[in-house]
N, C-alpha and C. Protein backbone atom coordinates (compact mmCIF):
# COMPACT_ATOMS: atom_id res chain seq x y z
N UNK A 1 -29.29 3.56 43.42
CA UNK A 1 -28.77 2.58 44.33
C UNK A 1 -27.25 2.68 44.40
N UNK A 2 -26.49 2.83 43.28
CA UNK A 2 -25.13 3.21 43.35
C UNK A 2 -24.89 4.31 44.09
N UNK A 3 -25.29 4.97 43.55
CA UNK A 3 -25.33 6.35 44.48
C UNK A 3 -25.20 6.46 45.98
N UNK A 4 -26.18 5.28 46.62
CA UNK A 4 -26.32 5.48 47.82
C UNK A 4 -24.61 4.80 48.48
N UNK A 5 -24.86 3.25 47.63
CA UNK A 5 -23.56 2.46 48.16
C UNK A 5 -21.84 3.52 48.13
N UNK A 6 -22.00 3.85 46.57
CA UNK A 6 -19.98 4.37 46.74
C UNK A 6 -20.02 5.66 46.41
N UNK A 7 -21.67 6.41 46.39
CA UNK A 7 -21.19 8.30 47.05
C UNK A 7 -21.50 9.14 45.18
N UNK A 8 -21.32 9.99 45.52
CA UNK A 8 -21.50 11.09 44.70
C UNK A 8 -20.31 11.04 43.62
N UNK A 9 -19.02 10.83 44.58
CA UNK A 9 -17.68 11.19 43.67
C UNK A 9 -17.37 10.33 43.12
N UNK A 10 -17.76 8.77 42.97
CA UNK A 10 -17.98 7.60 42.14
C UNK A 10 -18.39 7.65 41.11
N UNK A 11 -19.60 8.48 41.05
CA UNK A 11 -20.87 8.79 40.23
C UNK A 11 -20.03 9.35 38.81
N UNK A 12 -19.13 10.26 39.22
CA UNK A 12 -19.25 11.24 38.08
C UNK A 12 -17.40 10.65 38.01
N UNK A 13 -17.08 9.66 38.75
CA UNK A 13 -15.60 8.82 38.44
C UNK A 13 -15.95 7.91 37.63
N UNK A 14 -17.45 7.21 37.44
CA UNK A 14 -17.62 6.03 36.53
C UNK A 14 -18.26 6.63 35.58
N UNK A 15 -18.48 7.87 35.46
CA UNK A 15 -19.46 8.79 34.29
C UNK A 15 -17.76 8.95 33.18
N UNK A 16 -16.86 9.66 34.27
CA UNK A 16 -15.90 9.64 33.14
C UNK A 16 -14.73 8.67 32.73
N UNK A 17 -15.04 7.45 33.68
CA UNK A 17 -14.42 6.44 32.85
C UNK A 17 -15.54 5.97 31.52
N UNK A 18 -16.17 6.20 31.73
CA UNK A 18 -17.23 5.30 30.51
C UNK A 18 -17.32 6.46 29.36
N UNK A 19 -17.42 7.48 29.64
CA UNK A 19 -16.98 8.64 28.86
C UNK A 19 -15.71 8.35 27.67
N UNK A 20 -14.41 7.82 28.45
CA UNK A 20 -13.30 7.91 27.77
C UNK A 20 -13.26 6.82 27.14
N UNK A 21 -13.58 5.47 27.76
CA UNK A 21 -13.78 4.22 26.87
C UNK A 21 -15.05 4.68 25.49
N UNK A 22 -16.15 5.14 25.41
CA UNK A 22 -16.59 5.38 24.65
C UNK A 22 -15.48 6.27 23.39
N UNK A 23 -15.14 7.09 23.81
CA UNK A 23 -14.11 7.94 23.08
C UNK A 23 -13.24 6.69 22.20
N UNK A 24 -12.23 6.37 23.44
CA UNK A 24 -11.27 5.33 22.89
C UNK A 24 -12.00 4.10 22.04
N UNK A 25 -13.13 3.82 21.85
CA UNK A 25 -13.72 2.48 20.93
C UNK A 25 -13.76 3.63 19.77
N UNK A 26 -14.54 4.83 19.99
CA UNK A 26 -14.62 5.49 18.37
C UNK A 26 -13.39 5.89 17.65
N UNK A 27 -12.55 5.81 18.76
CA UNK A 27 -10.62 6.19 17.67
C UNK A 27 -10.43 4.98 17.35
N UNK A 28 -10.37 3.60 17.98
CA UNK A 28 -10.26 2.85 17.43
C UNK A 28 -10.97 2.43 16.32
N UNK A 29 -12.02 2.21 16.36
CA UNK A 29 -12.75 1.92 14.81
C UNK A 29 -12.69 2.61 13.82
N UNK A 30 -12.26 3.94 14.10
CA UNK A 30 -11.74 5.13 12.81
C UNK A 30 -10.09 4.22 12.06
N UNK A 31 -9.63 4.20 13.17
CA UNK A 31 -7.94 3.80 13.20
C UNK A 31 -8.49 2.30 12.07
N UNK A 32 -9.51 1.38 12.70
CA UNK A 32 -9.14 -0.10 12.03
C UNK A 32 -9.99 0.20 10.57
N UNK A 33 -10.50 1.08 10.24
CA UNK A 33 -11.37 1.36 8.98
C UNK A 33 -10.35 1.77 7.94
N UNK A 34 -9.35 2.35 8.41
CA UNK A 34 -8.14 3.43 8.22
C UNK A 34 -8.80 4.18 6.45
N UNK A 35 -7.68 5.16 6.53
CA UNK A 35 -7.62 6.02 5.21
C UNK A 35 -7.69 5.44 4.04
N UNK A 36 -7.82 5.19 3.20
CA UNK A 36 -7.86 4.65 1.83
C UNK A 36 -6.63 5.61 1.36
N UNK A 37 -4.94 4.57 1.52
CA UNK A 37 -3.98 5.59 0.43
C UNK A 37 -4.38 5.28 -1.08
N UNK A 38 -3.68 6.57 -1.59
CA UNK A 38 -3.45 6.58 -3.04
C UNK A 38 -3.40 4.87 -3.25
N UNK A 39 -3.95 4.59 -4.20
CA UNK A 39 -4.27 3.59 -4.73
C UNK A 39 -3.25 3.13 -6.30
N UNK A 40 -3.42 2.16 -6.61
CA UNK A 40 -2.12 1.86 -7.64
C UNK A 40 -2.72 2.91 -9.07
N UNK A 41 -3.36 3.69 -9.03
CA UNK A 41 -3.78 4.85 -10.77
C UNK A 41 -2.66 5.20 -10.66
N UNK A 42 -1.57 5.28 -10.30
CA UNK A 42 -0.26 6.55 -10.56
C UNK A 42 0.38 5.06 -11.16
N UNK A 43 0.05 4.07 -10.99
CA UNK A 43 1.19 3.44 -11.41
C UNK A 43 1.78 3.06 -13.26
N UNK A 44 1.18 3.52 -13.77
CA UNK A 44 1.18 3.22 -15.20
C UNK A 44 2.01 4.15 -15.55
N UNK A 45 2.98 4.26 -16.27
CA UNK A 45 4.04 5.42 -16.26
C UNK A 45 5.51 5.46 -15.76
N UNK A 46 5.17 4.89 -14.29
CA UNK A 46 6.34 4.85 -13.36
C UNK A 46 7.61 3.81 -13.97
N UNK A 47 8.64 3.94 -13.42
CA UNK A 47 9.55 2.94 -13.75
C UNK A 47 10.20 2.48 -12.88
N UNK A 48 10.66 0.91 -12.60
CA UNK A 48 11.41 0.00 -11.73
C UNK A 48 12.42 -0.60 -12.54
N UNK A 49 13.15 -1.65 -11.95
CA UNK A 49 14.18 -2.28 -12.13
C UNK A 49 14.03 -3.87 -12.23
N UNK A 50 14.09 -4.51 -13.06
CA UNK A 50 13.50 -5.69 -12.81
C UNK A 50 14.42 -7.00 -11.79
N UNK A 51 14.10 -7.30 -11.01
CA UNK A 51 14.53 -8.43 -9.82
C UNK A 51 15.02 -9.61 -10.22
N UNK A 52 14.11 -10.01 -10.96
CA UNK A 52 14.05 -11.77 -11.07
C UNK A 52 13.75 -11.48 -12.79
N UNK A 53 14.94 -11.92 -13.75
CA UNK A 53 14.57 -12.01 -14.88
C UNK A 53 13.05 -13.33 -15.03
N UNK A 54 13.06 -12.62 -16.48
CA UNK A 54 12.02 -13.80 -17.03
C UNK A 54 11.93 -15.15 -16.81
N UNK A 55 11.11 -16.12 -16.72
CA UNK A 55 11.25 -16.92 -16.44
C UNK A 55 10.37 -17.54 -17.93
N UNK A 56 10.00 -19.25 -17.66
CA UNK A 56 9.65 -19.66 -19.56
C UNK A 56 8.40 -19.24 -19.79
N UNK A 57 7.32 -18.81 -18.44
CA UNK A 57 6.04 -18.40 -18.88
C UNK A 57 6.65 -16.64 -19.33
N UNK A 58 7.56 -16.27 -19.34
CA UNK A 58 7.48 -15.04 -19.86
C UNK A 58 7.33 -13.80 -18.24
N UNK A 59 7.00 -14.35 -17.17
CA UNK A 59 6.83 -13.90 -15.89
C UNK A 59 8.49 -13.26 -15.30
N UNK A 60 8.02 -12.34 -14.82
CA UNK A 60 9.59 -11.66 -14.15
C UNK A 60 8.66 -11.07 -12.75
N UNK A 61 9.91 -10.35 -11.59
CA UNK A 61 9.78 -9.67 -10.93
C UNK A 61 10.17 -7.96 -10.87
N UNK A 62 10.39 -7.09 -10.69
CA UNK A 62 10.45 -6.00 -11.00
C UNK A 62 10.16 -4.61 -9.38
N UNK A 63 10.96 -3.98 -8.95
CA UNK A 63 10.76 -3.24 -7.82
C UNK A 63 10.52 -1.71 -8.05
N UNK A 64 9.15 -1.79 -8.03
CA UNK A 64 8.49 -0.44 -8.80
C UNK A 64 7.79 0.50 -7.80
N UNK A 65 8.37 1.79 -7.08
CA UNK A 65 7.80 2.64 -6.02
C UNK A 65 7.64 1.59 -5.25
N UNK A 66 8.67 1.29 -4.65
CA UNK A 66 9.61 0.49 -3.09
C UNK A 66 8.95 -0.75 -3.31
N UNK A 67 7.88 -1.44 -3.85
CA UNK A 67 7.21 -2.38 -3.78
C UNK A 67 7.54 -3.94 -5.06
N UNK A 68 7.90 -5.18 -4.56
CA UNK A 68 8.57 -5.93 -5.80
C UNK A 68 7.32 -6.73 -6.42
N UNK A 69 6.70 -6.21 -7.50
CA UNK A 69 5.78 -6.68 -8.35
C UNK A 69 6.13 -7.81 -9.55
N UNK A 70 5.13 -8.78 -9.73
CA UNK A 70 5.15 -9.86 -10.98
C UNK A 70 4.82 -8.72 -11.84
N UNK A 71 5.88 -8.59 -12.86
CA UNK A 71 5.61 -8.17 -14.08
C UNK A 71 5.72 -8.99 -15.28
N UNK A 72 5.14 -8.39 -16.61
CA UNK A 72 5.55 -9.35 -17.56
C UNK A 72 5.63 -8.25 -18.45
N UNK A 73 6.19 -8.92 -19.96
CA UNK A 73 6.39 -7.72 -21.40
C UNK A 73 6.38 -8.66 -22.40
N UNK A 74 6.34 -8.11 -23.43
CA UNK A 74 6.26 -8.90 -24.55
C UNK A 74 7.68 -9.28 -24.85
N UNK A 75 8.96 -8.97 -24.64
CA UNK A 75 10.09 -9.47 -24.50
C UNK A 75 10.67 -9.88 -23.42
N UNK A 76 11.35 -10.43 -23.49
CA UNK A 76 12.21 -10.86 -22.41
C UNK A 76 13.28 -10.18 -21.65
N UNK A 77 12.58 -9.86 -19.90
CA UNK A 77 13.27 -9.18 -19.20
C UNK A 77 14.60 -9.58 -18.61
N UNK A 78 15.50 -9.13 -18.39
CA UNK A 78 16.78 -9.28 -17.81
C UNK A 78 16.90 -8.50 -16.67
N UNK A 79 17.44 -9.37 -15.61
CA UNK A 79 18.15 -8.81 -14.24
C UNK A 79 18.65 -7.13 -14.95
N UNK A 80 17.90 -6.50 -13.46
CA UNK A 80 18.27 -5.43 -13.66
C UNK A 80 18.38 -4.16 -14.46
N UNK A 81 17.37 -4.78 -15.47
CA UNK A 81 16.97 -3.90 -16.80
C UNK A 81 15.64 -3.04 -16.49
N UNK A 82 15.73 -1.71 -16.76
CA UNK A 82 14.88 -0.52 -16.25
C UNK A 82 13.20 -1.17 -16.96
N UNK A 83 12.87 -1.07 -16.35
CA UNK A 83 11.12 -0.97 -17.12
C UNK A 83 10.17 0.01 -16.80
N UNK A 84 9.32 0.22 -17.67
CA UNK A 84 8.40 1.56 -17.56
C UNK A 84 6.92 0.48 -17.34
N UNK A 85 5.95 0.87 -16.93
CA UNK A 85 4.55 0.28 -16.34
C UNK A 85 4.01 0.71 -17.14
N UNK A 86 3.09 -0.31 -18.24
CA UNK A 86 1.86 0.32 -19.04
C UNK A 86 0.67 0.20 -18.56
N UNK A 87 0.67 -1.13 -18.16
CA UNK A 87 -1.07 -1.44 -16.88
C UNK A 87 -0.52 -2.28 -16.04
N UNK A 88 -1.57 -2.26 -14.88
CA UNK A 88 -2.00 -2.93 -14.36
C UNK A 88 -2.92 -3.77 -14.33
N UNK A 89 -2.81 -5.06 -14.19
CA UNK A 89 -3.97 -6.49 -14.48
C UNK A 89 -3.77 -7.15 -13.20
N UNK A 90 -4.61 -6.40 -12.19
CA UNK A 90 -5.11 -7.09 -10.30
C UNK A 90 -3.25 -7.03 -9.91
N UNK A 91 -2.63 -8.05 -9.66
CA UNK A 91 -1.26 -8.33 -9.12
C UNK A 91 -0.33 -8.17 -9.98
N UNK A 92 -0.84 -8.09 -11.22
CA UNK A 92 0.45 -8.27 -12.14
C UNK A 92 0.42 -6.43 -13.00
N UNK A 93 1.73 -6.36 -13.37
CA UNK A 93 2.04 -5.00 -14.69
C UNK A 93 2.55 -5.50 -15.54
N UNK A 94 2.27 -4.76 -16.59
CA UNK A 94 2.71 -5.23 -17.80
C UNK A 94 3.98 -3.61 -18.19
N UNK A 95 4.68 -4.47 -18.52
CA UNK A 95 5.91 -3.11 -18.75
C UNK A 95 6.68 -3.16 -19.46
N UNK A 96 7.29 -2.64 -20.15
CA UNK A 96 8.13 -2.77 -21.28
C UNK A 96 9.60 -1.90 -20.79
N UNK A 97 10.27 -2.45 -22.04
CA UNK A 97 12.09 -2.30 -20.95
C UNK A 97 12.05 -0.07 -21.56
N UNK A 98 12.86 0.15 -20.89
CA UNK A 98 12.88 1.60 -20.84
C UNK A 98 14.71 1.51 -21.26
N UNK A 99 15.04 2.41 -22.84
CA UNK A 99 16.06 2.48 -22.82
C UNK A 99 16.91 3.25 -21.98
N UNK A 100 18.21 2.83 -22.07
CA UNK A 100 19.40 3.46 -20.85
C UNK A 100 19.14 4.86 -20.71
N UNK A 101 18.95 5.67 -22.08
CA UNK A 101 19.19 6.90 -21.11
C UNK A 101 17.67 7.46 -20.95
N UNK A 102 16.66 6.79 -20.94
CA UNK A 102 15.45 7.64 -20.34
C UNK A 102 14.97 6.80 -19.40
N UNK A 103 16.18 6.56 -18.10
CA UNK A 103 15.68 6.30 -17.10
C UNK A 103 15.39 7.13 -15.51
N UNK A 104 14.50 7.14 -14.98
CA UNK A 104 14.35 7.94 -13.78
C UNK A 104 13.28 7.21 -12.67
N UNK A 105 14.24 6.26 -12.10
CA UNK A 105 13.06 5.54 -11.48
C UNK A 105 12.40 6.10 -10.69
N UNK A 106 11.29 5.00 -10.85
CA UNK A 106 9.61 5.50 -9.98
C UNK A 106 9.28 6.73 -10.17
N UNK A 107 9.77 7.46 -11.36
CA UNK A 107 9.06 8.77 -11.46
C UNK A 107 7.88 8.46 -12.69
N UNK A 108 7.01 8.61 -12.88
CA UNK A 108 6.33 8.53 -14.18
C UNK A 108 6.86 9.29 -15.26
N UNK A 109 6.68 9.16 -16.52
CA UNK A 109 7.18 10.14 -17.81
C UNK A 109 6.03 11.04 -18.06
C-alpha cells in the first residue's frame, strides 16, 4: 500500500532511514554500557599528597592518581605530607605517610 501511495524511491528512502536509526540505537547502547576502565587494583602502592589533614576521627583527605580520596593511617596526617596506599576499604584508603626522600607520586613502589 505504501508502495502504491509515495513510489518505489520512498521505499528504499524509508528502508535506509530505518536502517541507520537501527545502527545509531546499537552505538548508542554500546556507548551507555561503556568500557569497564581499569578499576581501583593498581591502587595499593601508589602515592598522593594529603589535602585536608586529619581530623579527631583520625579521617583526612589525600589526592591520589588526579582523584581526592578519604584516607585514613594509623598516625596522624598533615597537610601536604606524601602518603603511600596500602588498601582500599569501598571509598576509603588506608595509607601510611611515605618518607621525604622516597617520594614519586602516583607511581606505585
Amino acid at each position: 500500500m505504501l508502495l502504491l501511495y509515495f513510489g518505489s524511491e520512498s521505499v528504499w528512502a524509508l528502508s535506509l532511514l530505518g536502517l541507520i536509526l537501527v545502527l545509531a540505537a546499537i552505538i548508542a547502547i554500546q556507548a551507555h554500557r561503556g568500557r569497564v576502565r581499569g578499576g581501583n587494583e593498581e591502587l595499593p602502592g601508589m602515592t598522593g599528597e594529603v589535602t585536608q589533614a586529619s581530623d579527631a576521627r583520625g579521617r583526612a583527605r589525600a589526592l591520589v592518581r588526579g582523584e581526592i580520596w578519604q584516607v585514613y593511617a594509623d598516625t596522624p596526617l598533615k597537610l601536604g605530607q606524601s602518603v603511600r596506599v596500602r588498601a582500599e576499604h569501598g571509598l576509603m584508603l588506608k595509607v601510611e605517610p611515605v618518607p621525604e626522600r622516597d617520594v614519586s607520586l602516583g607511581e606505585p613502589s
